[in-house]
Protein backbone atom coordinates (compact mmCIF):
# COMPACT_ATOMS: atom_id res chain seq x y z
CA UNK A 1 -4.39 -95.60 -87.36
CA UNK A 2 -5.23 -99.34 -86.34
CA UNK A 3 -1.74 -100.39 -87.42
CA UNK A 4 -0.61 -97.79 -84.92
CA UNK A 5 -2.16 -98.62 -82.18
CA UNK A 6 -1.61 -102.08 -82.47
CA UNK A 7 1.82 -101.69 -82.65
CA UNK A 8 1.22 -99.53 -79.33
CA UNK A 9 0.00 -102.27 -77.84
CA UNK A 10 2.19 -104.75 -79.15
CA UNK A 11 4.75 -102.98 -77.66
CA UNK A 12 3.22 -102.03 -74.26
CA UNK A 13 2.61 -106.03 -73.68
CA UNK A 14 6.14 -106.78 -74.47
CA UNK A 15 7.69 -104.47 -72.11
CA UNK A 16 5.17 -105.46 -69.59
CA UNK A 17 6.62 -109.18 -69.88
CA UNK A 18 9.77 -108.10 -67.92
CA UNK A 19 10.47 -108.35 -64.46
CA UNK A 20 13.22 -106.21 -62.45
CA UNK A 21 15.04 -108.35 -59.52
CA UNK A 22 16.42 -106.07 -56.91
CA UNK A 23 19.02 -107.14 -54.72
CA UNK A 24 21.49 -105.54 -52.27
CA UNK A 25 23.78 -103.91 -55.12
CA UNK A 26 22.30 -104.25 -58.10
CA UNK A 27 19.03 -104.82 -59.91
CA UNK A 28 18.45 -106.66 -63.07
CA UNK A 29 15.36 -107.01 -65.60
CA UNK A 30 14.04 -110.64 -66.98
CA UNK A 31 11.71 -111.84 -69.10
CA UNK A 32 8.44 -113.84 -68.40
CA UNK A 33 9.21 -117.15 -67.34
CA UNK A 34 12.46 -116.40 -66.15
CA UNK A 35 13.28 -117.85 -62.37
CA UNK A 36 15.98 -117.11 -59.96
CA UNK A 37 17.06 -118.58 -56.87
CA UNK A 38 19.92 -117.25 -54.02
CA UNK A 39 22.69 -119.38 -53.01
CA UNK A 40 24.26 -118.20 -49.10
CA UNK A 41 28.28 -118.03 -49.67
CA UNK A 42 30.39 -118.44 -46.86
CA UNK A 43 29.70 -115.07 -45.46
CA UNK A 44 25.75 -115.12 -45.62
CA UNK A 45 25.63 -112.27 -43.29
CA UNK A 46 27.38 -109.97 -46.01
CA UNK A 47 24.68 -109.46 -49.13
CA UNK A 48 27.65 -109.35 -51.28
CA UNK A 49 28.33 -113.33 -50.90
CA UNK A 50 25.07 -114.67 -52.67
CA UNK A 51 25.43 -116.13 -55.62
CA UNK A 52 22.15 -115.36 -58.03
CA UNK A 53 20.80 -118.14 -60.00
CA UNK A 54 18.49 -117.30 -63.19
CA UNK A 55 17.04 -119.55 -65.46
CA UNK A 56 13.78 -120.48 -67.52
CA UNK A 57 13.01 -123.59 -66.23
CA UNK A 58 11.86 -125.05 -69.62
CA UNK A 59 15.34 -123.60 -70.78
CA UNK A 60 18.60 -125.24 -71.53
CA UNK A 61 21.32 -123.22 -69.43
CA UNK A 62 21.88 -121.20 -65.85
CA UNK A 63 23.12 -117.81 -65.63
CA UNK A 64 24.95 -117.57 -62.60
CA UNK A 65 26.18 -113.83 -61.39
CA UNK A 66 28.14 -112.69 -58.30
CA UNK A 67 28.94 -109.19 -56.59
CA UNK A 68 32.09 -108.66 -54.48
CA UNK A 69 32.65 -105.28 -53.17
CA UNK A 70 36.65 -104.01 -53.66
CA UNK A 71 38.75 -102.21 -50.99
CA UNK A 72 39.36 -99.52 -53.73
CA UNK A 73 38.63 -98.54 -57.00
CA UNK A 74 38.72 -101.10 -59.76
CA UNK A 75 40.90 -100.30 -62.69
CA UNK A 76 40.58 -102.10 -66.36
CA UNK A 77 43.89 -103.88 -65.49
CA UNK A 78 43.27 -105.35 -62.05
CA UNK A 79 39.80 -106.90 -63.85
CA UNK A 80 41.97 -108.36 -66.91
CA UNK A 81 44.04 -109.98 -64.25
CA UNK A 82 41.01 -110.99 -62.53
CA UNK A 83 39.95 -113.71 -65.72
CA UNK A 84 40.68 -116.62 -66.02
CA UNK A 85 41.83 -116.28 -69.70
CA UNK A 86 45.58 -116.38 -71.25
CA UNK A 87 47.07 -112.67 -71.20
CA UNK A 88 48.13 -113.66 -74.94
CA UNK A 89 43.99 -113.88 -75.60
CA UNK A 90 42.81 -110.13 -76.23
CA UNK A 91 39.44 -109.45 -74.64
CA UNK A 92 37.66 -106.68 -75.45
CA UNK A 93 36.38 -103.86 -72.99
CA UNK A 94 32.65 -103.52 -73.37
CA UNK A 95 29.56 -102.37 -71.27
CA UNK A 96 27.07 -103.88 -70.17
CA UNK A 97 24.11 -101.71 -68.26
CA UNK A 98 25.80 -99.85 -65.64
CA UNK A 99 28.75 -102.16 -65.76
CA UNK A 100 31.90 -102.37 -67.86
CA UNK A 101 34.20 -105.05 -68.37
CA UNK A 102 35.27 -108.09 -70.52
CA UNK A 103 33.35 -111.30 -72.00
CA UNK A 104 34.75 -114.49 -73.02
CA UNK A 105 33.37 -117.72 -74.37
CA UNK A 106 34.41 -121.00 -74.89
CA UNK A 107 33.42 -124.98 -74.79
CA UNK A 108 34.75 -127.54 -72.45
CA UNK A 109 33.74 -131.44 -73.07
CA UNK A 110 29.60 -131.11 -73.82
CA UNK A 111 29.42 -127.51 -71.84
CA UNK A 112 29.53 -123.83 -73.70
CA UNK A 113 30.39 -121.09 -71.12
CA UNK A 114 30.19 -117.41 -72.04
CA UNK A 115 31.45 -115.40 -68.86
CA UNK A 116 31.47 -111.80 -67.76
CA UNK A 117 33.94 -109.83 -65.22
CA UNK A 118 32.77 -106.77 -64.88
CA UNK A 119 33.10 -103.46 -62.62
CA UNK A 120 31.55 -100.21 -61.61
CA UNK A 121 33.72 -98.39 -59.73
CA UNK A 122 34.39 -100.87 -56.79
CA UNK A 123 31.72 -103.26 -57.09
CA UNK A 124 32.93 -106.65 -59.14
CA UNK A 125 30.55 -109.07 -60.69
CA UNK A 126 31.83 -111.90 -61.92
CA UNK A 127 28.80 -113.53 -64.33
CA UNK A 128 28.75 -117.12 -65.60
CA UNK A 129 26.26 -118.55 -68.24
CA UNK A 130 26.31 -122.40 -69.34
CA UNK A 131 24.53 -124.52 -71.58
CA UNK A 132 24.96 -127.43 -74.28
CA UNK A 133 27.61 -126.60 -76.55
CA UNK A 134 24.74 -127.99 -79.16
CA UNK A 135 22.17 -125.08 -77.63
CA UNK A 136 24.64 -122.05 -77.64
CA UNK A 137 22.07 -119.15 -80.19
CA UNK A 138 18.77 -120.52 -78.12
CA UNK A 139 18.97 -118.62 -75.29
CA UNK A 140 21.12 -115.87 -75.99
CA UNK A 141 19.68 -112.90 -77.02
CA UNK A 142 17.58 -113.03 -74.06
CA UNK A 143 21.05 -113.68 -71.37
CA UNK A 144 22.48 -110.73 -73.34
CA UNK A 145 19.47 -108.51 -72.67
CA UNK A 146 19.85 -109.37 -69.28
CA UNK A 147 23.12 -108.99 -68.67
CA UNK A 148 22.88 -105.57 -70.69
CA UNK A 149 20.27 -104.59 -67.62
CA UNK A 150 22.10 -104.35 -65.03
CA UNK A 151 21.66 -101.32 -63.27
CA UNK A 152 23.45 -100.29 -59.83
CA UNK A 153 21.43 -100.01 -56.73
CA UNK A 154 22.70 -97.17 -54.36
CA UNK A 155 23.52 -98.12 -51.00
């Protein structure tokens, strides 16, 4: 019975450790110590140009993610054209929370880059994460858990 509720516990306190960031179109959840910070795009007055910042400050990389809102529906093709990678490169479709889309890593010079385009329905949101090609495993069970939260926020 003490095993039990320990476990309980144990498992109450590490749920409690995350923290859900709402923001115009979607929300997110991220663990303790986690940061973020907004950058204004060129049309601040539209919620849809910030680019969110998240990080652990006594981390080694930044997980950058953008929403852009489509005229019309978003189809798996239009988003494949949408990377940046080689149509001879498969990518597979995958989801991720509410979101669906491709992933795609891959090291330039000293920097490892795993990115994200992904869609629901017409909202786009193009995801970046970067670190030292040396630090790729450290952080990343934690940028796929929150990646994997994203939930959409009803307008």
């Amino acid at each position: 019975m003490k095993t039990l509720l320990a476990i309980a516990i144990f498992g109450i306190t590490a749920a409690s450790n995350a923290e859900t960031l709402s923001f115009p179109y979607f929300r997110i959840e991220v663990g303790d110590g986690w940061v973020h910070n907004l950058e204004k795009g060129p049309q601040a007055h539209n919620a849809m140009a910030n680019l969110v910042n998240i990080y652990n400050p006594n981390g080694i990389g930044i997980l950058k993610m953008q929403p852009y809102s489509a005229p019309d529906f978003v189809s798996r093709e239009i988003l494949r054209n949408l990377t940046n990678v080689d149509l001879s490169t498969p990518l597979i479709w995958q989801d991720w929370g509410d979101y669906s889309g491709y992933q795609y890593d891959y090291s330039e010079g000293d920097t490892f880059y795993r990115q994200w385009w992904l869609v629901n329905e017409r909202t786009i949101m193009l995801i970046v994460y970067d670190s030292d090609t040396e630090s790729t495993d450290i952080e990343n069970d934690e940028i796929n858990k929150i990646v994997n939260s994203i939930t959409v926020n009803k307008r």
